[in-house]
N, C-alpha and C. Protein backbone atom coordinates (compact mmCIF):
# COMPACT_ATOMS: atom_id res chain seq x y z
N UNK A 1 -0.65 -1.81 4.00
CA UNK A 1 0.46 -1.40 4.82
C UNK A 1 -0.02 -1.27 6.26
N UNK A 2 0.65 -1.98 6.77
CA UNK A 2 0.91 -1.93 8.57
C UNK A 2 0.99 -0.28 9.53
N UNK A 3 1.63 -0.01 8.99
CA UNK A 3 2.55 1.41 9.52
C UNK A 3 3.92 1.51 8.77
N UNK A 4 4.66 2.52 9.39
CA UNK A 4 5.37 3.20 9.06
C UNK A 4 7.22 3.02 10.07
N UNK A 5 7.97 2.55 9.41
CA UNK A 5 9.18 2.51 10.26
C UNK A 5 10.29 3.69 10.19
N UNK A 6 10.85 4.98 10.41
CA UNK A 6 12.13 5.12 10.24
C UNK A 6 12.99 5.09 10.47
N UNK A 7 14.04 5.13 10.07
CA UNK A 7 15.47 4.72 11.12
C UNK A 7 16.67 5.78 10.48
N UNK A 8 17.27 6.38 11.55
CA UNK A 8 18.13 6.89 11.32
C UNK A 8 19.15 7.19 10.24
N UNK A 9 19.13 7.95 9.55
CA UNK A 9 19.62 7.90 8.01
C UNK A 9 19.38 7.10 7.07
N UNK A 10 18.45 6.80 7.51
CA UNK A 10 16.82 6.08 6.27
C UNK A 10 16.81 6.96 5.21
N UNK A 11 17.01 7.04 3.93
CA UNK A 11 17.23 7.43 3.18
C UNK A 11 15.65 8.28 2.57
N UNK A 12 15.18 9.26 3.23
CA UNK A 12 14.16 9.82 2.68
C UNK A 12 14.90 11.80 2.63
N UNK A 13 15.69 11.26 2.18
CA UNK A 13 16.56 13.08 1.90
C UNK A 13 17.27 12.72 0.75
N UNK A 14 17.51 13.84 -0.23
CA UNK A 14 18.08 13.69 -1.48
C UNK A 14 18.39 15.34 -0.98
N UNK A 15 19.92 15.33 -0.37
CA UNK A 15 20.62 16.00 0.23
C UNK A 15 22.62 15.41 -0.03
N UNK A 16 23.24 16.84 -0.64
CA UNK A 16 24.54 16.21 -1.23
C UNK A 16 24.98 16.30 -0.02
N UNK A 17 25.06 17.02 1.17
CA UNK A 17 25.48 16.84 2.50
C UNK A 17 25.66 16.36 3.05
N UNK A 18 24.49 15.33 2.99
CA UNK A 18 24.19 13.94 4.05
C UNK A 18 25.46 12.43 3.75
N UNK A 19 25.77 12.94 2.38
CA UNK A 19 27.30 11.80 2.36
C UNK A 19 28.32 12.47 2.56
N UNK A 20 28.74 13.46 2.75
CA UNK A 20 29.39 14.38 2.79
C UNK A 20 30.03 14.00 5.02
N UNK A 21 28.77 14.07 5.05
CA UNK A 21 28.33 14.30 6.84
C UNK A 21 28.69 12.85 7.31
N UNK A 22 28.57 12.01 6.46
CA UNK A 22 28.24 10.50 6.77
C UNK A 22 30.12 10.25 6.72
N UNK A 23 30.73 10.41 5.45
CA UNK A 23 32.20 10.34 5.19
C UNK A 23 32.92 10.81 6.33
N UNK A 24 32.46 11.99 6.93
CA UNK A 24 33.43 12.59 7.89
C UNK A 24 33.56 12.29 8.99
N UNK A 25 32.21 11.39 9.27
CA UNK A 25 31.72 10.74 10.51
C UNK A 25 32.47 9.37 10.40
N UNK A 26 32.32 8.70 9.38
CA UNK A 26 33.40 7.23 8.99
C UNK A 26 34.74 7.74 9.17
N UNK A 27 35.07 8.83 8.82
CA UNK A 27 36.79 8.83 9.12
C UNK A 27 37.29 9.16 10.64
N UNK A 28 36.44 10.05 11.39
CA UNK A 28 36.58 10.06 12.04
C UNK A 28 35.99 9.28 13.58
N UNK A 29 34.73 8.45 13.49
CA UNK A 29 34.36 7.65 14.17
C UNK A 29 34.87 5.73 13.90
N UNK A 30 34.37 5.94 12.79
CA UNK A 30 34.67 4.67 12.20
C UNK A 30 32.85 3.84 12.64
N UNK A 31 32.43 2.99 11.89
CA UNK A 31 31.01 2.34 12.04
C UNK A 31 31.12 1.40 13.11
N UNK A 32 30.51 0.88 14.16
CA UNK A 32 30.09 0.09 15.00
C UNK A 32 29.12 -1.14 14.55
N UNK A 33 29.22 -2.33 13.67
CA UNK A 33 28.61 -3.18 13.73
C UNK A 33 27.98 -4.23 14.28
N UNK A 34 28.68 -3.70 15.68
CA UNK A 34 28.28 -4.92 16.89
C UNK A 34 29.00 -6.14 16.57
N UNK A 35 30.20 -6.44 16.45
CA UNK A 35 30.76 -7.48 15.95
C UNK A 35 29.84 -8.42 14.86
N UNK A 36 29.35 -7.60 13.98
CA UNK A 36 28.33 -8.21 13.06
C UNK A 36 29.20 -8.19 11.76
N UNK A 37 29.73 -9.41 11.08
CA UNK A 37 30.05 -9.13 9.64
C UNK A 37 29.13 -9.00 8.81
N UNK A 38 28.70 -8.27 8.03
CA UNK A 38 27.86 -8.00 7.09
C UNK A 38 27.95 -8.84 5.40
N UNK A 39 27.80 -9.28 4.70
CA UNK A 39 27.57 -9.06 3.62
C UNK A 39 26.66 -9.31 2.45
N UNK A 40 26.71 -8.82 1.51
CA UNK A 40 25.79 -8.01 0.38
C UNK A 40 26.02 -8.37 -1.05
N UNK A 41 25.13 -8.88 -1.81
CA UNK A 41 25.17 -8.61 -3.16
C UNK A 41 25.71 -7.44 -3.93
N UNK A 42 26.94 -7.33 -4.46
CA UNK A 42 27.38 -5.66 -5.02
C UNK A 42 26.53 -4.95 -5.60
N UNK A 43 25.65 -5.71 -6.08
CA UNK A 43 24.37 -5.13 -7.46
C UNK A 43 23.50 -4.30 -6.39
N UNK A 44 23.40 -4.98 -5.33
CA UNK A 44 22.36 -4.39 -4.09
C UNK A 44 22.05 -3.08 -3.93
N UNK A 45 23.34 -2.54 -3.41
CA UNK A 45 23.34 -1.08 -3.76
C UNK A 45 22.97 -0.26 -4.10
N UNK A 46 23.84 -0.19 -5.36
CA UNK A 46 23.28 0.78 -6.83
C UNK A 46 22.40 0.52 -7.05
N UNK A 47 22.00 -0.16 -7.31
CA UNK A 47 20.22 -0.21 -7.59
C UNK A 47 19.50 0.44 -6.70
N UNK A 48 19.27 0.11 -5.42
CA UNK A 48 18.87 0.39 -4.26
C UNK A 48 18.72 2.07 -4.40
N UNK A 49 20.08 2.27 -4.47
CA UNK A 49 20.37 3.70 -4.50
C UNK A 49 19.99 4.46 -5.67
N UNK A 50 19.56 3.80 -6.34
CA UNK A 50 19.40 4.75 -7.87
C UNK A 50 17.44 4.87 -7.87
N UNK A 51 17.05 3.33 -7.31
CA UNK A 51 15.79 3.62 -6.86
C UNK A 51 15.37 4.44 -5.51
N UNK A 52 15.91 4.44 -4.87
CA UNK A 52 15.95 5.58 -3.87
C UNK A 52 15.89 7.01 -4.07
N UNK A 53 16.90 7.29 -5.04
CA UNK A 53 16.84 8.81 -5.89
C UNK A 53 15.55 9.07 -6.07
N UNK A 54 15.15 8.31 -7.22
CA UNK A 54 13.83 8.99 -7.86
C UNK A 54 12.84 8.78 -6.90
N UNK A 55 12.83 7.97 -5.67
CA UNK A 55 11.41 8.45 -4.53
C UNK A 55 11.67 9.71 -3.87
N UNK A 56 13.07 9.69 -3.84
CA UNK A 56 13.17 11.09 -2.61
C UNK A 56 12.96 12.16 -3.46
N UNK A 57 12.96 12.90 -4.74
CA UNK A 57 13.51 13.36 -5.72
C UNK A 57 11.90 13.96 -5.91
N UNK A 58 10.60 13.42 -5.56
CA UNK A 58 8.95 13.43 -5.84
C UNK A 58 8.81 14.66 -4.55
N UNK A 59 8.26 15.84 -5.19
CA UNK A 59 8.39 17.26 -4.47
C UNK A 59 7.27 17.41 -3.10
N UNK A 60 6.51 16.10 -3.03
CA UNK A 60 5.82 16.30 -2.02
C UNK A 60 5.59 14.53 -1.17
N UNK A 61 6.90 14.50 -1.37
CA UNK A 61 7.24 13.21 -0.79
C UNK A 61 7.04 13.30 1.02
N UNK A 62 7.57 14.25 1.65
CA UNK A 62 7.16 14.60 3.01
C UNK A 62 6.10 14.43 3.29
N UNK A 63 5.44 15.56 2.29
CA UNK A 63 3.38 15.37 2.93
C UNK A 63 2.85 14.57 2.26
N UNK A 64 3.23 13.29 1.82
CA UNK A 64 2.19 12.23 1.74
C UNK A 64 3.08 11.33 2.66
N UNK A 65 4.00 11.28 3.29
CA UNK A 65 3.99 10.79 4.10
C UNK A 65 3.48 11.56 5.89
N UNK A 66 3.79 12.11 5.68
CA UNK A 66 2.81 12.98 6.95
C UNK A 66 1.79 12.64 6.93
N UNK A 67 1.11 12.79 5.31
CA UNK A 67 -0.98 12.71 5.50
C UNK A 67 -0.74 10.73 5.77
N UNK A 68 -0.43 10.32 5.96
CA UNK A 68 -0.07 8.87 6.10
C UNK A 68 -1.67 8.45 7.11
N UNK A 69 -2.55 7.72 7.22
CA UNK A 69 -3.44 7.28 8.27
C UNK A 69 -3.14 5.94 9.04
N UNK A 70 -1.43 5.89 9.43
CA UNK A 70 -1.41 4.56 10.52
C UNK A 70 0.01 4.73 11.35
N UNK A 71 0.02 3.60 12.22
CA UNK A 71 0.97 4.46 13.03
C UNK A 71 2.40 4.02 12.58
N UNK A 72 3.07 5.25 13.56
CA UNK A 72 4.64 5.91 12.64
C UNK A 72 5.50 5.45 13.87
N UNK A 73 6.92 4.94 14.12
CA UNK A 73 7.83 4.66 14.62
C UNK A 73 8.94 5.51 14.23
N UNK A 74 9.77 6.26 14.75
CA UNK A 74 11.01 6.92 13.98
C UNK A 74 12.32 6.23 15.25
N UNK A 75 12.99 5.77 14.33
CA UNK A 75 14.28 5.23 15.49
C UNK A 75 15.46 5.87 15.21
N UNK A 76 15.78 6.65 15.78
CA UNK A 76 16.89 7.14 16.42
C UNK A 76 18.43 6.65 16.76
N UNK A 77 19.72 6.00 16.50
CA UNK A 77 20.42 6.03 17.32
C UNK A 77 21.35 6.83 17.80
N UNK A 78 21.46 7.02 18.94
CA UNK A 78 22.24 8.35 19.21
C UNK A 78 23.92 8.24 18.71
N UNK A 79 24.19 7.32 18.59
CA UNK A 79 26.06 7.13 18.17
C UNK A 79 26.06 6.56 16.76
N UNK A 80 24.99 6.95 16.08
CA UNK A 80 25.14 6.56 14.52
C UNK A 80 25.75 7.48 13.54
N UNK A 81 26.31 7.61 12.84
CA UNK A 81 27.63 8.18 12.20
C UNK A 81 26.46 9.02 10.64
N UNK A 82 25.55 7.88 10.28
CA UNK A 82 25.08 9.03 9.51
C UNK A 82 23.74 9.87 9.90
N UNK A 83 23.93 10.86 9.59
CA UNK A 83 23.19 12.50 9.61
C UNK A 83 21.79 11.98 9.49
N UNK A 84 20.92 12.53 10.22
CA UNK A 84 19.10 11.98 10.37
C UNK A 84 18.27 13.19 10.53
N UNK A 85 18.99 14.28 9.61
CA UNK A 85 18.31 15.75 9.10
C UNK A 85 17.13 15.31 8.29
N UNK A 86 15.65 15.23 7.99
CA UNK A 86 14.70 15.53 7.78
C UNK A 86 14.64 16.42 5.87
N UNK A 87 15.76 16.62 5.80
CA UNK A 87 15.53 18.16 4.44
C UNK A 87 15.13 16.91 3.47
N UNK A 88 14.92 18.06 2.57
CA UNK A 88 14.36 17.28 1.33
C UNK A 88 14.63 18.15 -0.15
N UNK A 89 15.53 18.32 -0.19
CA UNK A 89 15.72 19.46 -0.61
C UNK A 89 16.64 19.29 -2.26
């Protein structure tokens, strides 16, 4: 491994809030794609997301990424609709 990328509601929280936060932000912002149509395999997802669970879900998932030895990028966007809270909870 190279380093380390994150990006803004990068999915390293297993937090019921964070869709919660994300929904309210879609109804009331609506998403910005940059005139980009997107699309996706449906299977993509759920899977995605179900393997996602069980990494975030590992009780010291934070500090092995902290003890990490290479370098870290965290990206930010400031008008992004979902929540980029840190919990782990």
């Amino acid at each position: 491994m190279l380093g380390l990328i994150g990006i803004t509601g990068g999915n390293i929280v297993n937090d019921r809030d964070w869709s919660a936060a994300y929904h309210k932000g879609l109804a009331e912002v609506g998403e910005n794609h940059g005139g980009i149509e997107f699309t996706a395999d449906p299977r993509v997802n759920p899977e995605g997301n179900e393997s996602g669970r069980s990494y975030v879900t590992r009780p010291r998932l934070l500090r092995e990424i902290a003890d990490l030895d290479m370098p870290a990028v965290f990206i930010n966007g400031g008008r992004d609709i979902r929540p980029n809270w840190p919990r782990n909870s």
